[in-house]
PDB file of N, CA and C in Angstrom:
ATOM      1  N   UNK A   1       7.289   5.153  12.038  1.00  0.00           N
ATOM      2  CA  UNK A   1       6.282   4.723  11.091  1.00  0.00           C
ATOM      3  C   UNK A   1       6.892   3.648  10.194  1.00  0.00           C
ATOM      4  N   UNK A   2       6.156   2.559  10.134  1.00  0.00           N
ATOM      5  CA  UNK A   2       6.434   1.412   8.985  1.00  0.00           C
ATOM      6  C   UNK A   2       5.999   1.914   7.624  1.00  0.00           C
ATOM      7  N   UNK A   3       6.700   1.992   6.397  1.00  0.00           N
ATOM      8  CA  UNK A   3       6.675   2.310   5.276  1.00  0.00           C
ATOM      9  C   UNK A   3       6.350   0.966   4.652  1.00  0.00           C
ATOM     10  N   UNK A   4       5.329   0.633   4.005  1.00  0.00           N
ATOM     11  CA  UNK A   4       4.946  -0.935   3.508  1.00  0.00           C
ATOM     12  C   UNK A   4       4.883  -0.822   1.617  1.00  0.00           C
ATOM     13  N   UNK A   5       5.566  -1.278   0.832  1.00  0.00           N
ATOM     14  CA  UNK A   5       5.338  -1.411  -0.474  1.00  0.00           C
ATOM     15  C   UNK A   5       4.287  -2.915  -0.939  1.00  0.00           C
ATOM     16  N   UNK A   6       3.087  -2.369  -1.569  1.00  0.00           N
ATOM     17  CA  UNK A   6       2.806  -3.575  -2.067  1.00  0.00           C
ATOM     18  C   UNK A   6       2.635  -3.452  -3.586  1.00  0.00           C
ATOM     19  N   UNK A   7       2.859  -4.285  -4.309  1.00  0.00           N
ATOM     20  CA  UNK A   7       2.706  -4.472  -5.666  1.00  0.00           C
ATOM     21  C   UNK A   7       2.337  -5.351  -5.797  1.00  0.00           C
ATOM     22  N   UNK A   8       0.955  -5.391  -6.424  1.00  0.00           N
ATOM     23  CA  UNK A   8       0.306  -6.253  -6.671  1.00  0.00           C
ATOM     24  C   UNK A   8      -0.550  -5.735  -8.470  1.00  0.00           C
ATOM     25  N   UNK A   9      -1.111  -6.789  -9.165  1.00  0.00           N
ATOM     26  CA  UNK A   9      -1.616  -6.813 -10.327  1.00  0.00           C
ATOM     27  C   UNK A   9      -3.181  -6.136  -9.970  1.00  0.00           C
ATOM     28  N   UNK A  10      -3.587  -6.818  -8.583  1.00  0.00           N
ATOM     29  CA  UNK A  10      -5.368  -6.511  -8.468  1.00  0.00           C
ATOM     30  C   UNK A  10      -5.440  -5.666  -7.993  1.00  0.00           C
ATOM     31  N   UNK A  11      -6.555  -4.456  -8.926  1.00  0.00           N
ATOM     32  CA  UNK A  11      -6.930  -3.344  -8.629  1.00  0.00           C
ATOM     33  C   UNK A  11      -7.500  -3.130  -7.442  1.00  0.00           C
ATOM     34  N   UNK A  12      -7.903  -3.934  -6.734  1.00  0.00           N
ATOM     35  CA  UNK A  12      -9.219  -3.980  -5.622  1.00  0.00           C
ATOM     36  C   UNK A  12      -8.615  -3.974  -4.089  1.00  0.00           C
ATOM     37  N   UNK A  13      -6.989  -4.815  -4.338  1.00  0.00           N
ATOM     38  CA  UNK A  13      -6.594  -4.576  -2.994  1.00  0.00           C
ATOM     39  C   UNK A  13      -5.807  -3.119  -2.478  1.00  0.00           C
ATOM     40  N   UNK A  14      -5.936  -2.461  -3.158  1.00  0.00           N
ATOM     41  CA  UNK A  14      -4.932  -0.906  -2.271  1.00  0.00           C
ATOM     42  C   UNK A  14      -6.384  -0.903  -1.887  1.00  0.00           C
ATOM     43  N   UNK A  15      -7.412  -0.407  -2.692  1.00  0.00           N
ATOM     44  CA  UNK A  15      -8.804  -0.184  -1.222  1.00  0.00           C
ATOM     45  C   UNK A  15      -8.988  -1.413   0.060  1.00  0.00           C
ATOM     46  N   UNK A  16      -8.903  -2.479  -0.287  1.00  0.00           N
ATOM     47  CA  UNK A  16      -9.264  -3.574   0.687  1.00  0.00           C
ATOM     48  C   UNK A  16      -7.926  -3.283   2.267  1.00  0.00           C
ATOM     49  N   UNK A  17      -6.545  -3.009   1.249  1.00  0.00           N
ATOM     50  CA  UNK A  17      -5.843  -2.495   2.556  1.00  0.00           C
ATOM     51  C   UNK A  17      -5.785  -1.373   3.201  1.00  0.00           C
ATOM     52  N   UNK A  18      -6.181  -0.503   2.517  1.00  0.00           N
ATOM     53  CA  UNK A  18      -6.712   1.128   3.091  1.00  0.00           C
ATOM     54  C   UNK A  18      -7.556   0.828   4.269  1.00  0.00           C
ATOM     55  N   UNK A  19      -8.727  -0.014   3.440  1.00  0.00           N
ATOM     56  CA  UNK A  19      -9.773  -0.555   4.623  1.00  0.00           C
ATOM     57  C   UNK A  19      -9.249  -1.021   6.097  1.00  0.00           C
ATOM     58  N   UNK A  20      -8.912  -2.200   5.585  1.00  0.00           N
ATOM     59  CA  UNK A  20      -8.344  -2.789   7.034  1.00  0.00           C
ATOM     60  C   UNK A  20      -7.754  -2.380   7.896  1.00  0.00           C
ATOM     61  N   UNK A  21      -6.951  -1.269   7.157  1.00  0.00           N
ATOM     62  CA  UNK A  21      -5.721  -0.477   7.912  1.00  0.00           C
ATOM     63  C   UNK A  21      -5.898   0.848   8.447  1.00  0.00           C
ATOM     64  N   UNK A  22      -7.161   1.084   7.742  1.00  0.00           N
ATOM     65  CA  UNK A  22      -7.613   2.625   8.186  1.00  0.00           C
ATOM     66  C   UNK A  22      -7.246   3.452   9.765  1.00  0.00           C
ATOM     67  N   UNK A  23      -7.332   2.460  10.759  1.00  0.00           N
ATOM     68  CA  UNK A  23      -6.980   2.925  12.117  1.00  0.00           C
ATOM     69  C   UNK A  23      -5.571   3.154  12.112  1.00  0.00           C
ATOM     70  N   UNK A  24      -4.816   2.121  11.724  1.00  0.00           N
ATOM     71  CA  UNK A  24      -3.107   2.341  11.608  1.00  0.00           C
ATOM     72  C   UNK A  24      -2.687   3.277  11.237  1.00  0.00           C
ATOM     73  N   UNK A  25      -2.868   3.573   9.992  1.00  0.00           N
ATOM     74  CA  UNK A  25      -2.977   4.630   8.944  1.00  0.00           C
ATOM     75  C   UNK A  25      -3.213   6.195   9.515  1.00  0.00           C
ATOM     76  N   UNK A  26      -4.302   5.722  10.015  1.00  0.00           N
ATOM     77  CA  UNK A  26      -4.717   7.261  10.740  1.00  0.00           C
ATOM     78  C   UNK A  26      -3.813   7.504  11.660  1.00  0.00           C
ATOM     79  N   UNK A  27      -3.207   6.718  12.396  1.00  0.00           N
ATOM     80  CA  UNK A  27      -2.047   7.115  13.600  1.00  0.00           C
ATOM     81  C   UNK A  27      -1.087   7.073  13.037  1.00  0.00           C
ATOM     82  N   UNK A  28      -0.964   7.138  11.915  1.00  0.00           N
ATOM     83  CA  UNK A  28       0.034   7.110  11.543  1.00  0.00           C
ATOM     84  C   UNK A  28       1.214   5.954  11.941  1.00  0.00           C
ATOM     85  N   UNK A  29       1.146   4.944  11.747  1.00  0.00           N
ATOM     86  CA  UNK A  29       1.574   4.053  12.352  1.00  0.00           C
ATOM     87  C   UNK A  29       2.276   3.154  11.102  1.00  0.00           C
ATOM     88  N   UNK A  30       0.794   2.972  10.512  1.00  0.00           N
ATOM     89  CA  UNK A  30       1.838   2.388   8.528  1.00  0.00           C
ATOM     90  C   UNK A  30       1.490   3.444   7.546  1.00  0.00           C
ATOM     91  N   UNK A  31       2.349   2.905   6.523  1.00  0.00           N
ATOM     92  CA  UNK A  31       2.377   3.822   5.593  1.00  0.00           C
ATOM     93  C   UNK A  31       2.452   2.973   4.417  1.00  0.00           C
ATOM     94  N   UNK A  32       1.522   2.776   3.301  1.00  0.00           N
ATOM     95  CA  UNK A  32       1.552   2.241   1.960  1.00  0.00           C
ATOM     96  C   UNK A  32       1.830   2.575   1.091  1.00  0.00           C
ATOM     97  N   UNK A  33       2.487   1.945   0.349  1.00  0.00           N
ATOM     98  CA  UNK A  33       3.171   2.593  -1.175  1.00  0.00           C
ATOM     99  C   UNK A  33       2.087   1.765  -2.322  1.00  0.00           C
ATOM    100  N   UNK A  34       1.323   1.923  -2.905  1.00  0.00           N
ATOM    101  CA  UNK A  34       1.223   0.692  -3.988  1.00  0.00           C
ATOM    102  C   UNK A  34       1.842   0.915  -5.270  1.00  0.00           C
ATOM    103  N   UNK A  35       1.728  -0.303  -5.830  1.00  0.00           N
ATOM    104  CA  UNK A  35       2.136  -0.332  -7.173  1.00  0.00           C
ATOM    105  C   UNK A  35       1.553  -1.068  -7.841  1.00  0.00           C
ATOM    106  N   UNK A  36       1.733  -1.468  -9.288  1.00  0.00           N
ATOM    107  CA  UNK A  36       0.428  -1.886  -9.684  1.00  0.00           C
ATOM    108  C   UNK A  36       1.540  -3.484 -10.176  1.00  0.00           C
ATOM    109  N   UNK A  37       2.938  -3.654 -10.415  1.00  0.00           N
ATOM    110  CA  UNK A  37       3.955  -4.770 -10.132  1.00  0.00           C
ATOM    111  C   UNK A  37       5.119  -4.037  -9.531  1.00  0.00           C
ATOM    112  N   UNK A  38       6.336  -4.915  -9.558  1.00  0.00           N
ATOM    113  CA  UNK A  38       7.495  -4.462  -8.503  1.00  0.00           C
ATOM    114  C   UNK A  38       8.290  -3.577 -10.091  1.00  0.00           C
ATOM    115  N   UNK A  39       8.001  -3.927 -11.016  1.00  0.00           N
ATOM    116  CA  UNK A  39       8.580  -3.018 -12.261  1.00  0.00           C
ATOM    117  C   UNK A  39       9.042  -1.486 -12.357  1.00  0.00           C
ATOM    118  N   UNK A  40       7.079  -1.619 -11.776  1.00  0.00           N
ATOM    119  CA  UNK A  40       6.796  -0.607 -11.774  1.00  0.00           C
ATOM    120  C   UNK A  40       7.832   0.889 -10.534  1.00  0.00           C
ATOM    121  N   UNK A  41       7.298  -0.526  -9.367  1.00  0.00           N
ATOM    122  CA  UNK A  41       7.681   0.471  -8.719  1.00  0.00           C
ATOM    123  C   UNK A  41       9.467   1.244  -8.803  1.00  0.00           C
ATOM    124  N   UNK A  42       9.991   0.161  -9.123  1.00  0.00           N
ATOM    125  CA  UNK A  42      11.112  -0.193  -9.196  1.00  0.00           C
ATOM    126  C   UNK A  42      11.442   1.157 -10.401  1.00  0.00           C
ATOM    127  N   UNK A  43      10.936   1.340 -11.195  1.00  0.00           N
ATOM    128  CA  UNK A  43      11.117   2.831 -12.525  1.00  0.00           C
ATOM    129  C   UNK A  43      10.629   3.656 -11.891  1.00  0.00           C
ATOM    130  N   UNK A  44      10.412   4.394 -10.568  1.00  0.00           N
ATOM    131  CA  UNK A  44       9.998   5.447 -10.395  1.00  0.00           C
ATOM    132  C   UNK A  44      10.675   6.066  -9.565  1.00  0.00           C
TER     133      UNK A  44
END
């Protein structure tokens, strides 16, 4: 499985990539992390 981090500022794309990705996802194939910047993710 590909583990994918995105950090991004816009609220709208973790749904828009859920969307697109929904088949992947389901096979388990990727895997998304979001974050809302790399700060963020980066303190957790």
């Amino acid at each position: 499985m590909a583990k994918i981090l995105v950090a991004d500022d816009e609220p709208d794309l973790e749904t828009l990539i859920k969307q697109k990705f929904r088949q992947k996802i389901r096979e388990q194939e990727y895997e998304f992390v979001f974050a809302g910047n790399g700060k963020m993710r980066l303190n957790s």
